[in-house]
C-alpha atoms as a PDB file:
ATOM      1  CA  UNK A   1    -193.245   4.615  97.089  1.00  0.00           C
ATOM      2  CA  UNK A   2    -189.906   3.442  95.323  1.00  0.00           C
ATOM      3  CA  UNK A   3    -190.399   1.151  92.722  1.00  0.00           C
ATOM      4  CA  UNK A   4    -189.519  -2.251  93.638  1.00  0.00           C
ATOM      5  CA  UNK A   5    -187.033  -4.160  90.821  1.00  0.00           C
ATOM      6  CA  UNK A   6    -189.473  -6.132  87.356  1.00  0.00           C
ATOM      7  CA  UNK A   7    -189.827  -9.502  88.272  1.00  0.00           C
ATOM      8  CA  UNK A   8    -192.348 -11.737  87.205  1.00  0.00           C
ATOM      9  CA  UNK A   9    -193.056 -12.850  90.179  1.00  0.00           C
ATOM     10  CA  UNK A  10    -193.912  -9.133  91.075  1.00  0.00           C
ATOM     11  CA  UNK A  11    -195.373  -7.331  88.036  1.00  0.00           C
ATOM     12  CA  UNK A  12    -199.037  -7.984  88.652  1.00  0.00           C
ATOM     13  CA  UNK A  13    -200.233  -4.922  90.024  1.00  0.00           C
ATOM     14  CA  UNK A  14    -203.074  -7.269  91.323  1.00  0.00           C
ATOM     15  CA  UNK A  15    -200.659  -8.559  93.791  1.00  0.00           C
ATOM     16  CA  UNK A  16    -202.439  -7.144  97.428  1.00  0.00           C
ATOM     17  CA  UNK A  17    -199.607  -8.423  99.731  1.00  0.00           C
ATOM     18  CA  UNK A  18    -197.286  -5.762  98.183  1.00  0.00           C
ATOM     19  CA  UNK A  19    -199.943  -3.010  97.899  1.00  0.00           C
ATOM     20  CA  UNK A  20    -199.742  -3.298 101.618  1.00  0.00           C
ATOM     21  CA  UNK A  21    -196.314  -4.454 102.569  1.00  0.00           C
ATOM     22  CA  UNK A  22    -194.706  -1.114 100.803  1.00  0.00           C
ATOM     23  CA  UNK A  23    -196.815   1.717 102.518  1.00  0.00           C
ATOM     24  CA  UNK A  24    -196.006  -0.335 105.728  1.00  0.00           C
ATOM     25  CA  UNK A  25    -192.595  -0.202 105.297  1.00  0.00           C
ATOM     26  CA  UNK A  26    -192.103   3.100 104.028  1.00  0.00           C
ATOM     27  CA  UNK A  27    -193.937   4.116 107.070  1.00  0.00           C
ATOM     28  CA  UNK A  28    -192.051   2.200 109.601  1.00  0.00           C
ATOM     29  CA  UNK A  29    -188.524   3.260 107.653  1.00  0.00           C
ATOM     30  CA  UNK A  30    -189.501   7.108 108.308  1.00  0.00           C
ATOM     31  CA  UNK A  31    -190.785   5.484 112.214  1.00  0.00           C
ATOM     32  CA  UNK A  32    -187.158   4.949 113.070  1.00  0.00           C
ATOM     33  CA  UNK A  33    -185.381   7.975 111.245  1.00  0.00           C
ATOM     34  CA  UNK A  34    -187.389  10.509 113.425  1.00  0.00           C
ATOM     35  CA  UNK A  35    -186.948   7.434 116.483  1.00  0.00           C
ATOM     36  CA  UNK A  36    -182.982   7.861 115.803  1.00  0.00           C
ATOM     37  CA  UNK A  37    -182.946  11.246 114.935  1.00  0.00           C
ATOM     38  CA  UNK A  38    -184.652  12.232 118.398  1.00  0.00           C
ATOM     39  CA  UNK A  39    -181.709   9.859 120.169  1.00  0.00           C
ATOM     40  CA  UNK A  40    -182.908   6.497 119.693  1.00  0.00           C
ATOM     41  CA  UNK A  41    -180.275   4.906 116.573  1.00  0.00           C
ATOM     42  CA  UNK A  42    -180.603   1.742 118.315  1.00  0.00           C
ATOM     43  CA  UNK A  43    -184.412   0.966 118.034  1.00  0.00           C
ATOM     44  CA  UNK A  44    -185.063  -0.845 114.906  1.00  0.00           C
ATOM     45  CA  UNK A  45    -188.253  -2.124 113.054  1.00  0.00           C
ATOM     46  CA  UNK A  46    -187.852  -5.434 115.015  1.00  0.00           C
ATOM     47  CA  UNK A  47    -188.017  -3.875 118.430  1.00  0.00           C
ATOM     48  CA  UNK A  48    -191.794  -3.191 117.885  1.00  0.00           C
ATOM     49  CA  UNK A  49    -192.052  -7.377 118.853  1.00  0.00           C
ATOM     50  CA  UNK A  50    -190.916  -6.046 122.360  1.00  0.00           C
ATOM     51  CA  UNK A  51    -192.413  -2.890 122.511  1.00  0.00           C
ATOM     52  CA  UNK A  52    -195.768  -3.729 121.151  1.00  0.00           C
ATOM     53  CA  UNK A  53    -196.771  -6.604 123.379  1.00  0.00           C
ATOM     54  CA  UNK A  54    -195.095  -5.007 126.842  1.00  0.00           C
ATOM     55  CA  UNK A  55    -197.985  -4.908 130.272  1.00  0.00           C
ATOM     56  CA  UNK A  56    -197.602  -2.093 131.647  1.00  0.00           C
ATOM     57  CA  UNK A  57    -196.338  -3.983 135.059  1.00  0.00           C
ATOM     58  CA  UNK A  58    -194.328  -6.005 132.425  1.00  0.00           C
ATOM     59  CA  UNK A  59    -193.988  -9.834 130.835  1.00  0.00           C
ATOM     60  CA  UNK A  60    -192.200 -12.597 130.777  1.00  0.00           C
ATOM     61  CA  UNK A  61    -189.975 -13.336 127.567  1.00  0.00           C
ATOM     62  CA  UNK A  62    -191.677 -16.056 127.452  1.00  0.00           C
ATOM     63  CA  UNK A  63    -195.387 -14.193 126.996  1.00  0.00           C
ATOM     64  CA  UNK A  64    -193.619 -11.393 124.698  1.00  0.00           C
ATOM     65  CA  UNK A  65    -192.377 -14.446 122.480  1.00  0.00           C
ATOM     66  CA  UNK A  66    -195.892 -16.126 122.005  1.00  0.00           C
ATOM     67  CA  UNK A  67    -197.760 -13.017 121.659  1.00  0.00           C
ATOM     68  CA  UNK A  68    -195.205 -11.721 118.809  1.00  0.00           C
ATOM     69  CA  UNK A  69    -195.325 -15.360 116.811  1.00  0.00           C
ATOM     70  CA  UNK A  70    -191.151 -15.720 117.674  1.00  0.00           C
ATOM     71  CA  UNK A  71    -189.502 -17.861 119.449  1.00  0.00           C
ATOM     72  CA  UNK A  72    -188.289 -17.268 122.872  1.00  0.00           C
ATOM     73  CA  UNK A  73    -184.569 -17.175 121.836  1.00  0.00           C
ATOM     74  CA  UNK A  74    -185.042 -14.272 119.130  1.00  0.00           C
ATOM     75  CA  UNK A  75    -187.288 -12.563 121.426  1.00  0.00           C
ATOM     76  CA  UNK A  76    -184.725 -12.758 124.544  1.00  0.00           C
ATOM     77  CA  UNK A  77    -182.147 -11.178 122.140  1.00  0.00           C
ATOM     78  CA  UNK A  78    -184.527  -8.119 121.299  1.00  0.00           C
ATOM     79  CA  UNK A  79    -185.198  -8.046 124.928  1.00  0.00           C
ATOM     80  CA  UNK A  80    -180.990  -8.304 125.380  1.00  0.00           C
ATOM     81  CA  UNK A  81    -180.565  -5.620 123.066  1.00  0.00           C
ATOM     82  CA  UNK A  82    -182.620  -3.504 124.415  1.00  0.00           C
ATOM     83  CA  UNK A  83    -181.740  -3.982 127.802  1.00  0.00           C
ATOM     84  CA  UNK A  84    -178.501  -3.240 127.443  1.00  0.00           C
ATOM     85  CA  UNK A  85    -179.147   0.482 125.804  1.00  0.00           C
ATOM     86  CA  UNK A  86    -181.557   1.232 128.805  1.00  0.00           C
ATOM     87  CA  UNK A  87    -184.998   0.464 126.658  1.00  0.00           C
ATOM     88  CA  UNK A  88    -186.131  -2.125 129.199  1.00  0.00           C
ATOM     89  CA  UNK A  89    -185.233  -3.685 132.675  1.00  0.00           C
ATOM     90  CA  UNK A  90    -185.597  -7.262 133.303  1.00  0.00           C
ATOM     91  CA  UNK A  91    -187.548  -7.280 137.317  1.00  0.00           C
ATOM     92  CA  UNK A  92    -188.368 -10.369 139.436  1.00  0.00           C
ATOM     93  CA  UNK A  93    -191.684 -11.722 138.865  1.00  0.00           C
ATOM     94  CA  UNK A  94    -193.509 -10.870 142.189  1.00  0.00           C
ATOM     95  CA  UNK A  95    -195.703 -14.065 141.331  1.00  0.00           C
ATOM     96  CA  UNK A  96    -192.529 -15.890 140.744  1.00  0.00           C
ATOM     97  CA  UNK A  97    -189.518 -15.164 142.205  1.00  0.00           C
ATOM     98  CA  UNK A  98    -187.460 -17.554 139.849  1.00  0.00           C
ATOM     99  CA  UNK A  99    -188.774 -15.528 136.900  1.00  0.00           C
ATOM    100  CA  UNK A 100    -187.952 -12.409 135.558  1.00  0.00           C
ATOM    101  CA  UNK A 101    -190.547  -9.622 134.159  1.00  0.00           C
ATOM    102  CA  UNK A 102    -189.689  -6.885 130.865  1.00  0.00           C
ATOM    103  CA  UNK A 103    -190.428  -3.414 131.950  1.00  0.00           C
ATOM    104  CA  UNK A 104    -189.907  -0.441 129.559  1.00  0.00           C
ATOM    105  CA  UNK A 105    -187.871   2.013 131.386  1.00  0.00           C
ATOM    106  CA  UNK A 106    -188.311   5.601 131.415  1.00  0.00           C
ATOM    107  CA  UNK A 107    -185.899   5.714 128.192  1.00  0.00           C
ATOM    108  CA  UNK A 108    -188.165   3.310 126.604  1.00  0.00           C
ATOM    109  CA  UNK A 109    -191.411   4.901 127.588  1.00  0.00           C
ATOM    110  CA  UNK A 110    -189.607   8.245 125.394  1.00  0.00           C
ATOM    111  CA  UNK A 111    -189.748   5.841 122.247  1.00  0.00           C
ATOM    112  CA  UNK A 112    -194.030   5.310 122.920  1.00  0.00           C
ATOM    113  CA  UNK A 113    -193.628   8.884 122.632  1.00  0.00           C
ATOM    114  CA  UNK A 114    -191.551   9.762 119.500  1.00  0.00           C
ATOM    115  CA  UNK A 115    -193.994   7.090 117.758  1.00  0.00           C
ATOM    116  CA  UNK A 116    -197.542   8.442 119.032  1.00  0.00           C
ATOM    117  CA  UNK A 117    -196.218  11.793 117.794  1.00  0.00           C
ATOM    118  CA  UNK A 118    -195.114  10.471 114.425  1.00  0.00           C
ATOM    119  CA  UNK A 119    -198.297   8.252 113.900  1.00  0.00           C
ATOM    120  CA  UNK A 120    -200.630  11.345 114.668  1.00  0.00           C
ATOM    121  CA  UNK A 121    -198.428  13.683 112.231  1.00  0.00           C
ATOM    122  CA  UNK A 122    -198.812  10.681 109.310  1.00  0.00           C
ATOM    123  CA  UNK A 123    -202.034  10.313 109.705  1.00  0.00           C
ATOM    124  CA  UNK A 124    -202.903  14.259 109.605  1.00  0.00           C
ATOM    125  CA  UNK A 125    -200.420  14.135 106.568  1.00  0.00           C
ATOM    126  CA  UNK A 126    -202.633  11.639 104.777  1.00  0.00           C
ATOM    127  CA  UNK A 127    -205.540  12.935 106.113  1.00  0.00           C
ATOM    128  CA  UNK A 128    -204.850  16.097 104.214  1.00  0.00           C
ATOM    129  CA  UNK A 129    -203.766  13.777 100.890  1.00  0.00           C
ATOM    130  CA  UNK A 130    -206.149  12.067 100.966  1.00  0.00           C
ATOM    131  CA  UNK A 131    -209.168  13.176 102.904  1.00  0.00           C
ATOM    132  CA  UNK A 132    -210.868  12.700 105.356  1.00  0.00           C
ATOM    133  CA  UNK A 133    -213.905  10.228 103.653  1.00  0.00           C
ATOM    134  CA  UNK A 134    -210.857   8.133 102.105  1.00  0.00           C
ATOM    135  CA  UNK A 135    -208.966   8.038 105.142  1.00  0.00           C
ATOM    136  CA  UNK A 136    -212.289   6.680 106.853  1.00  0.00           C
ATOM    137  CA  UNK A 137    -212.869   4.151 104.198  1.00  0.00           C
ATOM    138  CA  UNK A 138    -208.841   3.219 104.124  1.00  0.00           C
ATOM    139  CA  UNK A 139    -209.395   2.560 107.934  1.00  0.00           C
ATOM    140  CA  UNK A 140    -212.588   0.368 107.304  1.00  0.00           C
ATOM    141  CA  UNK A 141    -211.389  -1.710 104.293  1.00  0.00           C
ATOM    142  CA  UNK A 142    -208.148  -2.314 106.426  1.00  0.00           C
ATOM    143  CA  UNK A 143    -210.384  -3.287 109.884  1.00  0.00           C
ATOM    144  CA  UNK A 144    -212.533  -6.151 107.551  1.00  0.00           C
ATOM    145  CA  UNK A 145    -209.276  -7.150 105.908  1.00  0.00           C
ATOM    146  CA  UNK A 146    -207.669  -8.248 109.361  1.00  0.00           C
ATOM    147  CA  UNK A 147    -211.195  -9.813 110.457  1.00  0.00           C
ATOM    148  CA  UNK A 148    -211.323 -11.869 107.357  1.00  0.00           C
ATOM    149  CA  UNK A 149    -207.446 -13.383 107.810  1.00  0.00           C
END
């Protein structure tokens, strides 16, 4: 992990949010180098908001927006982005014919792909760094961590 520049505000190495924010990021970093260098320059780190929270028979902006914690404007531009280098397809609502639904596409459904295959190859690669017992424990400690926020 690169160190991060001496502030004060940052020095204590007591400070948790870090400890987890930089293996997060360094993670998701290496995420979209193998994501662009297996054709896909345009995903980025925000994407995931779209991507994560996508039905299979797909969702409203609206839904996407709420279940990410955005607002429906930033969400419709991830969505517009997207959309317009083939990710997803905006459908009519069968329920609604006024509304519109987010599908991923088949070009989308590649990117579910490239990031199963790079989560499975991390987690081997720490498995082997760490172990397996560690990796079990890392897994716990981070499970009761989300339960208690």
């Amino acid at each position: 992990m690169p160190r991060l520049p001496s502030t004060t505000a940052r020095d204590a190495p007591e400070n948790l949010a870090i400890l987890l924010r930089e293996p997060f990021r360094a993670m998701n970093e290496q995420a979209i180098g193998r994501l662009a260098d297996r054709g896909h320059p345009e995903v980025r780190y925000a994407h995931g908001n779209v991507f994560q929270y996508l039905d299979d028979a797909g969702t409203r902006v609206s839904v996407l927006a709420q279940r990410a914690g955005m607002t429906k404007q930033s969400m419709a531009q991830l969505v517009e982005h997207l959309e317009t280098h083939g990710y997803v397809e905006r459908v009519p609502d069968p329920a609604d014919g006024r509304a519109k639904l987010v599908r991923v596409t088949p070009r989308g459904t590649e990117v579910f792909a490239v990031v199963r295959e790079f989560a499975a190859e991390t987690e081997a690669r720490l498995r082997e760094r760490l172990g397996e017992a560690k990796l079990a424990r890392l897994r716990a400690l981070l499970s009761e961590l989300d339960a208690a926020l």
